[in-house]
N, C-alpha and C. Protein backbone atom coordinates (compact mmCIF):
# COMPACT_ATOMS: atom_id res chain seq x y z
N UNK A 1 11.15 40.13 11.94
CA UNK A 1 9.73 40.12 12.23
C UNK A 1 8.98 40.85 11.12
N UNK A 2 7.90 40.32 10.75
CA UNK A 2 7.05 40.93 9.85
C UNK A 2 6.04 42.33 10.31
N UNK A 3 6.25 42.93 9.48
CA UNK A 3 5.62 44.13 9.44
C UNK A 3 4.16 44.06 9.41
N UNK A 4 3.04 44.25 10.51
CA UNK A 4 1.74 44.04 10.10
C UNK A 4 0.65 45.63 10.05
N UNK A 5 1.80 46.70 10.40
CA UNK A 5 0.58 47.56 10.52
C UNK A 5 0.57 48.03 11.64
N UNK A 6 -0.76 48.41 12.30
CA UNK A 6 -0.15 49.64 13.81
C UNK A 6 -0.44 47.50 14.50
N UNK A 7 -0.59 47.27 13.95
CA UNK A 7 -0.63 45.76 15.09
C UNK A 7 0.80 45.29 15.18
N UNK A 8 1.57 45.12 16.35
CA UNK A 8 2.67 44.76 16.51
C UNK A 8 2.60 42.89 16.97
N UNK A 9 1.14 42.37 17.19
CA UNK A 9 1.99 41.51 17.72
C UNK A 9 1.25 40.15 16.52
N UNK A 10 2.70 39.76 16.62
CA UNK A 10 1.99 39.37 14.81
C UNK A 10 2.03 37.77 15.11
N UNK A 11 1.76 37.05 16.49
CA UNK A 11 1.35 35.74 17.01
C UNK A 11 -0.56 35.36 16.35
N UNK A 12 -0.98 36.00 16.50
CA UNK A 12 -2.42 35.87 16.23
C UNK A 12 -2.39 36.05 14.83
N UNK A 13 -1.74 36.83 14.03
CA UNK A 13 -1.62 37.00 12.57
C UNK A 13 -0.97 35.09 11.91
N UNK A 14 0.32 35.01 12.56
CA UNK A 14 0.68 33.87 12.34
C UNK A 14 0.54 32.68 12.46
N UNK A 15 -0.45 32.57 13.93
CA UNK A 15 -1.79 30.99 13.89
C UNK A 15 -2.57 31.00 12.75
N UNK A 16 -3.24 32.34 12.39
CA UNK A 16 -4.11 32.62 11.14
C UNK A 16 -3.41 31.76 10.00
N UNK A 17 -1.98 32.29 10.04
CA UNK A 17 -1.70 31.77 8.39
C UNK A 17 -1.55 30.34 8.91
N UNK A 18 -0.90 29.31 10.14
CA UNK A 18 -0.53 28.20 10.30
C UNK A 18 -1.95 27.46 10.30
N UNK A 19 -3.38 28.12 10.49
CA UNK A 19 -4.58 27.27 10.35
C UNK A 19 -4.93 27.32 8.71
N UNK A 20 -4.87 28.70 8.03
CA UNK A 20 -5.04 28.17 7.02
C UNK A 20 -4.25 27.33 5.95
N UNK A 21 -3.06 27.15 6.48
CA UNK A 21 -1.93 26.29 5.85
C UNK A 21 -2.60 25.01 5.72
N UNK A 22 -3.25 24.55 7.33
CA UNK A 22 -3.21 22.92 7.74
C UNK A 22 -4.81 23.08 6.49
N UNK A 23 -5.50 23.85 6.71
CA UNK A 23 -7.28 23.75 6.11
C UNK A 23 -7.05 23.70 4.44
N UNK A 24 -5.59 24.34 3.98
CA UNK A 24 -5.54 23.96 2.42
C UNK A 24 -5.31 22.99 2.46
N UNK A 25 -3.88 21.98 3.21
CA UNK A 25 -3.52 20.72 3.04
C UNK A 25 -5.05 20.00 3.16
N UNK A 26 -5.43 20.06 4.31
CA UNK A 26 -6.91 19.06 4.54
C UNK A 26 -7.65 19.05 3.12
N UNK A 27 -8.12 19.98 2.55
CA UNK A 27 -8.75 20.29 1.63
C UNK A 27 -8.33 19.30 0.44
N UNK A 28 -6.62 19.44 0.26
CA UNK A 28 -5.90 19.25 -1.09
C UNK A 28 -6.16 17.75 -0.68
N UNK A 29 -5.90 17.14 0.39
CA UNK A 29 -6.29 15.91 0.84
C UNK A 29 -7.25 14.88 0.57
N UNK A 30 -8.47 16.03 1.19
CA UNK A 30 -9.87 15.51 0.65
C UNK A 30 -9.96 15.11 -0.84
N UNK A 31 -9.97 16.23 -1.33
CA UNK A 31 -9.80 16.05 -3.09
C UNK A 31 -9.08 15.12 -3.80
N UNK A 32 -7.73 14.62 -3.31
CA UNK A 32 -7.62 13.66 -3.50
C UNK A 32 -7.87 12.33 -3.15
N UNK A 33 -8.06 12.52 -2.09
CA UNK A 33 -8.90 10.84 -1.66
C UNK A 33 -10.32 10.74 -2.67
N UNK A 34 -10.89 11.91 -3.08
CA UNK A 34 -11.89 11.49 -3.55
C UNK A 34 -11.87 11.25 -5.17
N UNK A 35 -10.94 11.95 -5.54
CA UNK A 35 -10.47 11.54 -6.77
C UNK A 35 -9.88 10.21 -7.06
N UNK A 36 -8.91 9.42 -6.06
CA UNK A 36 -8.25 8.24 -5.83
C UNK A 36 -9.88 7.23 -5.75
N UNK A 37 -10.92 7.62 -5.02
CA UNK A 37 -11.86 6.76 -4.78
C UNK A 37 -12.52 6.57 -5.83
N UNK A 38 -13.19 7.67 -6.85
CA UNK A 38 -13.72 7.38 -7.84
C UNK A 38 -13.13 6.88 -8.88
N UNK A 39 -11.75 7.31 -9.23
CA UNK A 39 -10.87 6.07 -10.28
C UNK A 39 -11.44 4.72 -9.61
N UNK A 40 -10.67 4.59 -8.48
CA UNK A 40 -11.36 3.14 -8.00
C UNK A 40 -12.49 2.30 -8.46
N UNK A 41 -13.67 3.33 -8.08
CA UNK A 41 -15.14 2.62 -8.75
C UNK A 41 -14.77 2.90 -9.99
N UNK A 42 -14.35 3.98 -10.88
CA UNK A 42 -14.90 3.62 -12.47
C UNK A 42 -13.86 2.95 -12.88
N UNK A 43 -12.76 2.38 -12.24
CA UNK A 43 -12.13 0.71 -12.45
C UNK A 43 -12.85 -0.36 -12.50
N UNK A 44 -13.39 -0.42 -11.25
CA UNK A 44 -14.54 -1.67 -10.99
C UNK A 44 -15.00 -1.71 -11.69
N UNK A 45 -16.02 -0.36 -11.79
CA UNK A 45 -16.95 -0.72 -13.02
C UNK A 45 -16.94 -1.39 -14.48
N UNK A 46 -15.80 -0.81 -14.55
CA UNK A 46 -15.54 -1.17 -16.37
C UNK A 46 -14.91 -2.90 -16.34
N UNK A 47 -14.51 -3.49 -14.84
CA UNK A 47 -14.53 -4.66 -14.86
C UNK A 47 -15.25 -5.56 -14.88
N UNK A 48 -16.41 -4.92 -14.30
CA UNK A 48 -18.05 -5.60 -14.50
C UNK A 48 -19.01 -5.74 -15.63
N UNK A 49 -18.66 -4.20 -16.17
CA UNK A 49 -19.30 -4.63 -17.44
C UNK A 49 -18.18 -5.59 -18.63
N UNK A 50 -16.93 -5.75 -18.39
CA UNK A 50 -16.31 -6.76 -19.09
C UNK A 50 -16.65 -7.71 -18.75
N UNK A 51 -16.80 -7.99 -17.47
CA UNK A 51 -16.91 -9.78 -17.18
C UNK A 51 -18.37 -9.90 -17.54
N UNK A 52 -19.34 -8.80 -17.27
CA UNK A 52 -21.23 -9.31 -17.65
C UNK A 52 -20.90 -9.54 -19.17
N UNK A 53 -19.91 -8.54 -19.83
CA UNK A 53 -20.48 -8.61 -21.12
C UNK A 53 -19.41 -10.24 -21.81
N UNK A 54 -18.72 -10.80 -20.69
CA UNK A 54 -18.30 -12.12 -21.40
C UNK A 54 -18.84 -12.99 -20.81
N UNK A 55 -20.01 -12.88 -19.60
CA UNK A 55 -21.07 -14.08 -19.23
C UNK A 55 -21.92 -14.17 -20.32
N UNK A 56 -22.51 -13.07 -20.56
CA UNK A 56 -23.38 -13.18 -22.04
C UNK A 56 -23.04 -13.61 -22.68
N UNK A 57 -21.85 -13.39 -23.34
CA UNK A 57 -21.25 -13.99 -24.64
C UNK A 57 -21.33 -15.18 -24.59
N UNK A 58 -21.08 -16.02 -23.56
CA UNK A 58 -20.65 -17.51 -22.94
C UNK A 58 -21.79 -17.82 -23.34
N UNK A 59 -23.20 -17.11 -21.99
CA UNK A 59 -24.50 -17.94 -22.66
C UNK A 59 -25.07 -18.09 -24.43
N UNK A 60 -24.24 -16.71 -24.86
CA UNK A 60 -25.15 -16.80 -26.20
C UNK A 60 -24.29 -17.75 -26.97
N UNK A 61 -22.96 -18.03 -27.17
CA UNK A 61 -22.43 -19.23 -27.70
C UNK A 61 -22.97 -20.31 -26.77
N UNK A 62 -22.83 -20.86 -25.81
CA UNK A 62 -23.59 -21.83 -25.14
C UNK A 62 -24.63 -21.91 -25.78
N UNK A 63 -25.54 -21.58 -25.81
CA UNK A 63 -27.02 -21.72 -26.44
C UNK A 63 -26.66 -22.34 -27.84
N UNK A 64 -25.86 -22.01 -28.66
CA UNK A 64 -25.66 -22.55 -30.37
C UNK A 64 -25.67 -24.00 -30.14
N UNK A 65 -24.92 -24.96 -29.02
CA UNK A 65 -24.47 -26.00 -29.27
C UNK A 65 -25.34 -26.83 -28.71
């Protein structure tokens, strides 16, 4: 048993550490979902401006002929 001090009963000490265990995971969680999400969009994105920037192209050769 861990030593806490004149407090002997070290149940309330040890929910403490088992909530902040679960609130880092949640946290580390969050952060990555949101990191996973924004790769996502600035994927998309850079697929959009490839495909706008080869509709243009299309129209501006289109237009020569």
């Amino acid at each position: 048993m861990t030593d806490h001090g004149w407090y002997d009963d070290s149940s309330e000490y040890d929910e403490a550490v088992r909530r902040a265990e679960r609130a880092t995971r949640s946290g580390w969680a969050a952060i990555a979902g949101t990191a996973g999400a924004l790769g996502c969009a600035l994927i998309a994105l850079a697929v959009v401006c490839v495909g706008t920037f080869a509709a243009c192209l299309y129209v501006v050769m289109a237009a020569d002929y």
